[in-house]
N, C-alpha and C. Protein backbone atom coordinates (compact mmCIF):
# COMPACT_ATOMS: atom_id res chain seq x y z
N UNK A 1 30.59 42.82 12.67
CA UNK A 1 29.83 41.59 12.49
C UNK A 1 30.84 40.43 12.41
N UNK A 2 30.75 39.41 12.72
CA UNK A 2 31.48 38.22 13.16
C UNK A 2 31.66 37.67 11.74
N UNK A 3 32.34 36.12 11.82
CA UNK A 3 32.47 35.56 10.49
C UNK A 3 30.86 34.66 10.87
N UNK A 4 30.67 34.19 12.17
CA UNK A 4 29.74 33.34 12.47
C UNK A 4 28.43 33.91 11.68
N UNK A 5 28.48 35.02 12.43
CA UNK A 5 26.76 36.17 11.90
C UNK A 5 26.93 36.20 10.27
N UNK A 6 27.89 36.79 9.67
CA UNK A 6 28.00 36.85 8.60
C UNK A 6 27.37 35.23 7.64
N UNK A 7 28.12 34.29 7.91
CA UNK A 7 27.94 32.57 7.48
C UNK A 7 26.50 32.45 7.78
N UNK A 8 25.94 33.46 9.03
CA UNK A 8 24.25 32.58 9.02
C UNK A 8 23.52 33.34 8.34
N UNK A 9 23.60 35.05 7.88
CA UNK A 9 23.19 35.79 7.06
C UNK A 9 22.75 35.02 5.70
N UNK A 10 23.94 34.65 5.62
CA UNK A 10 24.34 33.87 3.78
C UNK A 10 23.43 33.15 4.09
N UNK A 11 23.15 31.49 4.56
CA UNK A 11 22.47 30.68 5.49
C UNK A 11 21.06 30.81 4.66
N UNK A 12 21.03 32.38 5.71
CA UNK A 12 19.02 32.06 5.56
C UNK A 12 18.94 32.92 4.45
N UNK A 13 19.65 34.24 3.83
CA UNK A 13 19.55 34.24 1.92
C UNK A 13 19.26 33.31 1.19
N UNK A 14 20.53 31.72 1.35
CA UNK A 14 20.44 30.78 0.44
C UNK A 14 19.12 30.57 0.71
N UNK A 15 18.41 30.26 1.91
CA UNK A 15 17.24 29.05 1.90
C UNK A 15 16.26 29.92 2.00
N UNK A 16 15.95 31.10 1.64
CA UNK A 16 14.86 32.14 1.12
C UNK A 16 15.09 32.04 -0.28
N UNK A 17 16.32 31.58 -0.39
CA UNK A 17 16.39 31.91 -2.26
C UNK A 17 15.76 30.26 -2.98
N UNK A 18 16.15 29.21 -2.00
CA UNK A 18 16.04 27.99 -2.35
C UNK A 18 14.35 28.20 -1.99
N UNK A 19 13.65 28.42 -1.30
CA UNK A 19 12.23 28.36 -1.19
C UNK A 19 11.34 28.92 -2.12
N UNK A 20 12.45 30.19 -2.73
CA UNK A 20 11.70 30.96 -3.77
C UNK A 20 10.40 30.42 -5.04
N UNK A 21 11.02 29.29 -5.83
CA UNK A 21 10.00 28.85 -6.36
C UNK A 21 8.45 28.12 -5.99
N UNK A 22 8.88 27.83 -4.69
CA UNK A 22 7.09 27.29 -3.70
C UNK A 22 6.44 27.89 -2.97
N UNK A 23 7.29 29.65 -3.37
CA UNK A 23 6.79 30.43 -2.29
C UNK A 23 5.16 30.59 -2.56
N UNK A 24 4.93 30.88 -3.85
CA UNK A 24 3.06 30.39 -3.76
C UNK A 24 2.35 29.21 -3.29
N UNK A 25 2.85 28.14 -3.58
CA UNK A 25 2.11 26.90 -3.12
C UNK A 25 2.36 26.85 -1.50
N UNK A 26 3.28 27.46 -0.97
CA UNK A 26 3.33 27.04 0.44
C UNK A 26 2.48 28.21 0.92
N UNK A 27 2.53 29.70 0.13
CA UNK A 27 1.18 30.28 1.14
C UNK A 27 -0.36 30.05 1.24
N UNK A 28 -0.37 28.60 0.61
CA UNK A 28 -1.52 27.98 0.70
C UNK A 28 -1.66 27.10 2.02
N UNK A 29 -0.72 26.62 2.68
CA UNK A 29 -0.65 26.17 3.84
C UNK A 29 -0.69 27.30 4.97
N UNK A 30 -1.02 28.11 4.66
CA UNK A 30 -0.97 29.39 5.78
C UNK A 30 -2.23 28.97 6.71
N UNK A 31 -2.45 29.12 8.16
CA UNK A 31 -3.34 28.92 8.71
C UNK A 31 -3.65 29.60 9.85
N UNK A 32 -3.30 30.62 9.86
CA UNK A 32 -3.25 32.10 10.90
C UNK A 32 -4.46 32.53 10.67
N UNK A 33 -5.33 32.69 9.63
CA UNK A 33 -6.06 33.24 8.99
C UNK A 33 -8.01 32.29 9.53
N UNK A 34 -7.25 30.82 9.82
CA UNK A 34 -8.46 30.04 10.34
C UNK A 34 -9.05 30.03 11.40
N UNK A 35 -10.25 29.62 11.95
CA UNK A 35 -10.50 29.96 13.25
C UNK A 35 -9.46 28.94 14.23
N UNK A 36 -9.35 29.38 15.50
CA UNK A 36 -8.56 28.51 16.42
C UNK A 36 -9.16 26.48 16.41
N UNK A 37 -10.23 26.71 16.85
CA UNK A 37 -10.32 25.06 16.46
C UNK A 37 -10.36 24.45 14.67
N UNK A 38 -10.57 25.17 13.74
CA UNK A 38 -9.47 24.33 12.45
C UNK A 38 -8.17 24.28 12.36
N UNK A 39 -7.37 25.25 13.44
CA UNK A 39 -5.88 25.79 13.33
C UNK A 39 -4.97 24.14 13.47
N UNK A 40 -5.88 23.19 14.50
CA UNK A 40 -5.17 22.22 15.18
C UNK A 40 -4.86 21.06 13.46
N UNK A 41 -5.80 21.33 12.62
CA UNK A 41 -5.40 20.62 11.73
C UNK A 41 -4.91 20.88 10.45
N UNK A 42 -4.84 22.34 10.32
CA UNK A 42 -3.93 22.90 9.04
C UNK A 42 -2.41 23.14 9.33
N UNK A 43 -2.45 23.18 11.02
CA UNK A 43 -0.88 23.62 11.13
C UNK A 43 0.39 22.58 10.20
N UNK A 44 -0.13 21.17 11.12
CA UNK A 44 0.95 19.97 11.03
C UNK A 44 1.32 20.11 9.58
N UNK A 45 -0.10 20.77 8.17
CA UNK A 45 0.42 20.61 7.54
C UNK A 45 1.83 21.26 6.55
N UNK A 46 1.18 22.96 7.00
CA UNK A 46 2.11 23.58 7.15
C UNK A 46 3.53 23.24 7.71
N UNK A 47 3.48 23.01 8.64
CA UNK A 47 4.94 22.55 8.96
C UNK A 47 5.69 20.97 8.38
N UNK A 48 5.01 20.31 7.49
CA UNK A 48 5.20 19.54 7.05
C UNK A 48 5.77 19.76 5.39
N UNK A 49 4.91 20.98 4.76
CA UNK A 49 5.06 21.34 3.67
C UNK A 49 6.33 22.17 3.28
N UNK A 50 6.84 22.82 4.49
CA UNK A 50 7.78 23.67 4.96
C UNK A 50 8.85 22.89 4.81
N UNK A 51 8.80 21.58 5.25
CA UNK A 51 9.80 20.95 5.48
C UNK A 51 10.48 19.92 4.58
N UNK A 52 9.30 19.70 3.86
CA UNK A 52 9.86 19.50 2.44
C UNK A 52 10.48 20.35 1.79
N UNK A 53 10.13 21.41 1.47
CA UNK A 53 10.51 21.78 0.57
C UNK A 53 11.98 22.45 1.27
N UNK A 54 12.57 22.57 2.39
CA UNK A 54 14.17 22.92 3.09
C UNK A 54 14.46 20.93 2.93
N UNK A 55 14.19 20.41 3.22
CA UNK A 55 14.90 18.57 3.03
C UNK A 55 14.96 18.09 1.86
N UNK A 56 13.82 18.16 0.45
CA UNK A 56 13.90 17.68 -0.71
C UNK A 56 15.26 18.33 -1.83
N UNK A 57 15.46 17.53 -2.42
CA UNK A 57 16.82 18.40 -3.42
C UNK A 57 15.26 18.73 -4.84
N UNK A 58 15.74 19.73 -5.12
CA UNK A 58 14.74 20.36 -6.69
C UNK A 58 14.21 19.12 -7.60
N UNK A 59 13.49 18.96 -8.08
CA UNK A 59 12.96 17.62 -8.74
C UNK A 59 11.87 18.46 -8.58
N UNK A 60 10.87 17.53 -10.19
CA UNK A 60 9.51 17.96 -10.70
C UNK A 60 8.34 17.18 -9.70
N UNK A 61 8.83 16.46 -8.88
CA UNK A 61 8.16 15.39 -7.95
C UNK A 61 8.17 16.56 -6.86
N UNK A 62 8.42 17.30 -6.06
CA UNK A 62 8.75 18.01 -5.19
C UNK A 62 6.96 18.90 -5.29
N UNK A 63 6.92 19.67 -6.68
CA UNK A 63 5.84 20.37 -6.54
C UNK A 63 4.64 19.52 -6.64
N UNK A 64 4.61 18.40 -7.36
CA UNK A 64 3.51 17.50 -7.02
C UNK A 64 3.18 16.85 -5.30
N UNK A 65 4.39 16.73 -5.08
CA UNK A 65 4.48 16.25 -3.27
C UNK A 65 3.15 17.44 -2.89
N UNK A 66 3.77 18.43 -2.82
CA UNK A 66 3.20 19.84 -1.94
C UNK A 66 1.50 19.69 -3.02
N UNK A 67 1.12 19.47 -4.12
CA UNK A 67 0.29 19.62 -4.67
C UNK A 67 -0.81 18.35 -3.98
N UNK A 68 -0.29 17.51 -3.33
CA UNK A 68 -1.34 16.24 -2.82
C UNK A 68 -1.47 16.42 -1.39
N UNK A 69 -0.09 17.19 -0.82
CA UNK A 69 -0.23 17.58 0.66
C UNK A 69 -1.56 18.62 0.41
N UNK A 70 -1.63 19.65 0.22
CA UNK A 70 -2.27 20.42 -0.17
C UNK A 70 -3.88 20.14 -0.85
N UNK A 71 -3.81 18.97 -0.97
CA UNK A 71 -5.36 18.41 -0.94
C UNK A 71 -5.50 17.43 0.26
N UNK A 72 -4.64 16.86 0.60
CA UNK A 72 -4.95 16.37 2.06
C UNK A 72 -4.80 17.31 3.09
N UNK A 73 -4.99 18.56 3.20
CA UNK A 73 -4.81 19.31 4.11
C UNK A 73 -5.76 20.04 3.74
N UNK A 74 -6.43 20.61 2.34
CA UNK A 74 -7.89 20.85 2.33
C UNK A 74 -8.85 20.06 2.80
N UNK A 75 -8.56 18.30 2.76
CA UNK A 75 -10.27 17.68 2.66
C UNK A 75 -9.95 17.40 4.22
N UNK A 76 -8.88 17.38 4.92
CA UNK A 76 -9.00 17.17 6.60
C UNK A 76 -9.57 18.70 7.55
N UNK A 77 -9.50 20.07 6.41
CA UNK A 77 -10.10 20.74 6.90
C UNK A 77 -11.40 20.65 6.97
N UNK A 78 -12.09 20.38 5.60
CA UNK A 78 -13.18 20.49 5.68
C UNK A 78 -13.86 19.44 5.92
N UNK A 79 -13.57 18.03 6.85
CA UNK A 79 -13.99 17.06 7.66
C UNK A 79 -14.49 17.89 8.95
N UNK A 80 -13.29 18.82 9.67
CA UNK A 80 -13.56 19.37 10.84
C UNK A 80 -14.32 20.32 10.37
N UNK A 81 -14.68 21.01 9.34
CA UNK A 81 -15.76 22.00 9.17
C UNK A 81 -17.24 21.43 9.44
N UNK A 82 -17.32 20.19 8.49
CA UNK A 82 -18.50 19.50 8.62
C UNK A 82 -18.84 18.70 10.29
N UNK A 83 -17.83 18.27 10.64
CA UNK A 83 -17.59 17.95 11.97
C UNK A 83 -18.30 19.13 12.87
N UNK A 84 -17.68 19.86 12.82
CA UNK A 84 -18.50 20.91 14.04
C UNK A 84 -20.10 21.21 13.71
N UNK A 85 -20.07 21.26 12.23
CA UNK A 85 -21.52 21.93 12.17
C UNK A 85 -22.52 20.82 12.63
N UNK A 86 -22.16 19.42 11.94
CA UNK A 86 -22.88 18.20 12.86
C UNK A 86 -23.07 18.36 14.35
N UNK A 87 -22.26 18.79 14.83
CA UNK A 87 -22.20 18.98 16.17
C UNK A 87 -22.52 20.07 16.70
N UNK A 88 -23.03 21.02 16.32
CA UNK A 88 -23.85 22.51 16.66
C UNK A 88 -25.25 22.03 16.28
N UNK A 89 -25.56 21.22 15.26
CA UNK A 89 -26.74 20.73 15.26
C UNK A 89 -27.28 19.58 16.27
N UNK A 90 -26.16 18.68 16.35
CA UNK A 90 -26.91 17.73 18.09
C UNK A 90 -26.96 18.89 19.42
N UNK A 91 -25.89 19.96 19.03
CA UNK A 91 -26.62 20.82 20.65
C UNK A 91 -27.82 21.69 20.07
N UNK A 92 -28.17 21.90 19.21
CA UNK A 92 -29.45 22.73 18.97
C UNK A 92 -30.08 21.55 18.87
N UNK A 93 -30.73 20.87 18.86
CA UNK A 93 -31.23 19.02 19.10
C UNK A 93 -31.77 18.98 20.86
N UNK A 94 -30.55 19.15 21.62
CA UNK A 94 -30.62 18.53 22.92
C UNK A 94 -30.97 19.66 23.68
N UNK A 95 -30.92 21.44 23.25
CA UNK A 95 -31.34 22.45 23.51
C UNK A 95 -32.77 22.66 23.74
N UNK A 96 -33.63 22.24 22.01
CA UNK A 96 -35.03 21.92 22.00
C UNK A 96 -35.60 20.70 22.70
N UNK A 97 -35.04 19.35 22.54
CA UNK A 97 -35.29 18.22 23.91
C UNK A 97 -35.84 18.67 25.24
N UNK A 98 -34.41 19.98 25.42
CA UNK A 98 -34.42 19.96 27.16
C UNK A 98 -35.50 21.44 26.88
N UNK A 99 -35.97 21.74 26.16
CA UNK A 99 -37.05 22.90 26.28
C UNK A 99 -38.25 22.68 26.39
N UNK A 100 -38.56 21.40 25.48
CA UNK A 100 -39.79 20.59 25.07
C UNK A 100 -39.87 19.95 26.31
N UNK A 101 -39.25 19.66 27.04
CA UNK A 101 -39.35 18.61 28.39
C UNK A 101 -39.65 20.30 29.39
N UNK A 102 -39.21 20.85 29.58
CA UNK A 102 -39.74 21.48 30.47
C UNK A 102 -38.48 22.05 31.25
N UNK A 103 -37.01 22.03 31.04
CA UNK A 103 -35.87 22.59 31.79
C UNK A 103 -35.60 23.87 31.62
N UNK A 104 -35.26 24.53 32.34
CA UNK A 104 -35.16 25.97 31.90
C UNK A 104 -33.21 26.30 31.24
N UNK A 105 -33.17 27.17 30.69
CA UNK A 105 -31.98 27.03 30.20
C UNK A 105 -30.49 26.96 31.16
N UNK A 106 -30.78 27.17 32.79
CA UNK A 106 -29.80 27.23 33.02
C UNK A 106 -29.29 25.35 33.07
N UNK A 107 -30.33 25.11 33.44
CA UNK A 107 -30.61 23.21 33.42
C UNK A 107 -30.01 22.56 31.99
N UNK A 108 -30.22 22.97 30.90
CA UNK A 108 -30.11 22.29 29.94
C UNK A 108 -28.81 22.46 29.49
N UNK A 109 -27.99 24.18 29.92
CA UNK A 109 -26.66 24.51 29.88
C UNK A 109 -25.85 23.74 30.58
N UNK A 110 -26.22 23.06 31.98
CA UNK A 110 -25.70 22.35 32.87
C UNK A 110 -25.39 21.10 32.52
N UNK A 111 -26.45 20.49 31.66
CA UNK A 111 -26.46 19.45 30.77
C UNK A 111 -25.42 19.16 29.56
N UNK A 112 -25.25 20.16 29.10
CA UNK A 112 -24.48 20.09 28.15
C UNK A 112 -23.25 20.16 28.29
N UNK A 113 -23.04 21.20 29.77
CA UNK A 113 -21.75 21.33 30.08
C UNK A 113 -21.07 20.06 30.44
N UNK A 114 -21.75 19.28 31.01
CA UNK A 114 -21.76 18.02 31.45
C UNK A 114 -21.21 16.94 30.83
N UNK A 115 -22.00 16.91 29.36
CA UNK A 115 -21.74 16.05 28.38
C UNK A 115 -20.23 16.68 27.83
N UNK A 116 -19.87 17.77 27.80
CA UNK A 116 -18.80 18.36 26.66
C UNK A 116 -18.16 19.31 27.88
N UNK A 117 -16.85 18.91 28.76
CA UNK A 117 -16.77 20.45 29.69
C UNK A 117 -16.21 21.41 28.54
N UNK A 118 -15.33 20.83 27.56
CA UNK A 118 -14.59 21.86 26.59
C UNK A 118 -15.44 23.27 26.09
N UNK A 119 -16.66 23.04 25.73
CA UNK A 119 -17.46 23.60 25.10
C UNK A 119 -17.55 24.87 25.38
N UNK A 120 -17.22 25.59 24.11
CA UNK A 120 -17.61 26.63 24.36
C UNK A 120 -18.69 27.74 24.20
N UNK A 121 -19.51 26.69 24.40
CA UNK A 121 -21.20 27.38 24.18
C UNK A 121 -21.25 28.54 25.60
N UNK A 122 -21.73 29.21 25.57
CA UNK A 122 -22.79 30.17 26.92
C UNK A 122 -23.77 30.17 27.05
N UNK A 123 -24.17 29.99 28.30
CA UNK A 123 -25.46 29.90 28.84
C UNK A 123 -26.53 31.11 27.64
N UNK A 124 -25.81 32.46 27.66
CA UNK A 124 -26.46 33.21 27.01
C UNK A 124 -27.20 32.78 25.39
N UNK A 125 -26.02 31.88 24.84
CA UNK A 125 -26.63 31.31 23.63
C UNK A 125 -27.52 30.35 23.81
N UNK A 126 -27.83 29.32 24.60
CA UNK A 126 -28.41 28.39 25.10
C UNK A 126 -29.93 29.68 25.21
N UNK A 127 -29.80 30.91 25.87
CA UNK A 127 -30.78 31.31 26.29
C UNK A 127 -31.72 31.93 24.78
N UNK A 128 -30.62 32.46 23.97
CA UNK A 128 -30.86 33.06 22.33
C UNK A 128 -32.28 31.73 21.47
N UNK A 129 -31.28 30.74 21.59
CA UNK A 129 -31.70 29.46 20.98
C UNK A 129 -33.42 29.46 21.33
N UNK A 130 -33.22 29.29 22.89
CA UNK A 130 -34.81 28.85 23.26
C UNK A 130 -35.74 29.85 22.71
N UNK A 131 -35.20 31.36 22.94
CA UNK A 131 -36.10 32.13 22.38
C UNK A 131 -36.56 32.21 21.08
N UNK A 132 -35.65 31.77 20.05
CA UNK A 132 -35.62 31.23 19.13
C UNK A 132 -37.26 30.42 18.65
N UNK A 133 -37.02 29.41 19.67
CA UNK A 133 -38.22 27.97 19.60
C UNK A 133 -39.13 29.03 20.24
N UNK A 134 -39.53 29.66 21.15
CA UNK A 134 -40.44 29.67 21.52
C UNK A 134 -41.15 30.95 20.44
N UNK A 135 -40.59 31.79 19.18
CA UNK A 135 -40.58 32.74 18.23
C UNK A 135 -41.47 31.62 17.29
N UNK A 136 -41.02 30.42 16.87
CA UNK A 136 -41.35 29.21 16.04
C UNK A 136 -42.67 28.98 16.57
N UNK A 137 -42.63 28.13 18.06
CA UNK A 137 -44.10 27.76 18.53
C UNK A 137 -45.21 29.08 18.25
N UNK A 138 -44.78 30.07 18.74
CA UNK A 138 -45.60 31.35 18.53
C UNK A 138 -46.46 31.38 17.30
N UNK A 139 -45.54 31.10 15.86
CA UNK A 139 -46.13 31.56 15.09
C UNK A 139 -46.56 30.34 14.08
């Protein structure tokens, strides 16, 4: 083993040993665990929280830092939580619209695709939904 390998061994010991005390508060920034579209807004913070705590020198301000990141990185999750569900409710909205009007689902899928190409709705759910309404009108 080299002197180089050896010096970076030491390296990442020290800064596993220096992380040691936030190692709980930072596995609160973990975001592997979220679905892919919340991932886009827990990461930054993670890597932000990370990075404090390898740049800051030890100070009682340090765990408060990570303690406010850590609520701004909860309430921006759960903006995009509420965010989507608002928005699963205007396509179940424009689903019943285009049913009540008379389109059949591949029409109203076309529609939507239209409005949103990202979306990752399927025609098949579009088709779930109507059956859905027409289970409601039934009864």
């Amino acid at each position: 083993m080299s002197d180089v390998d050896k010096l970076e061994g030491i390296m990442r010991r020290h800064a596993k040993i220096r992380k040691a005390p936030y190692r709980d508060m930072l596995s609160f920034f973990d975001y592997g665990h979220l679905p892919t579209s919340l991932q886009q807004f827990s990461k930054p913070f993670h890597t932000l929280a990370h990075s404090l705590v390898d740049a800051l020198p030890d100070h009682p301000q340090k765990m408060i830092a990570l303690q406010r990141l850590l609520e701004a990185k909860d309430a921006s999750v759960r903006i995009a939580v509420a965010s989507s569900i608002e928005n699963r409710e205007q396509t179940k909205l424009k689903i019943a619209k285009g049913y009540g009007s008379g389109q059949s689902a591949e029409e109203i899928y076309a529609g939507l695709k239209k409005d949103n190409p990202d979306t990752k709705l399927k025609l098949e759910q579009v088709e779930e939904y109507i059956l859905l309404l027409q289970g409601e009108a039934e009864a």
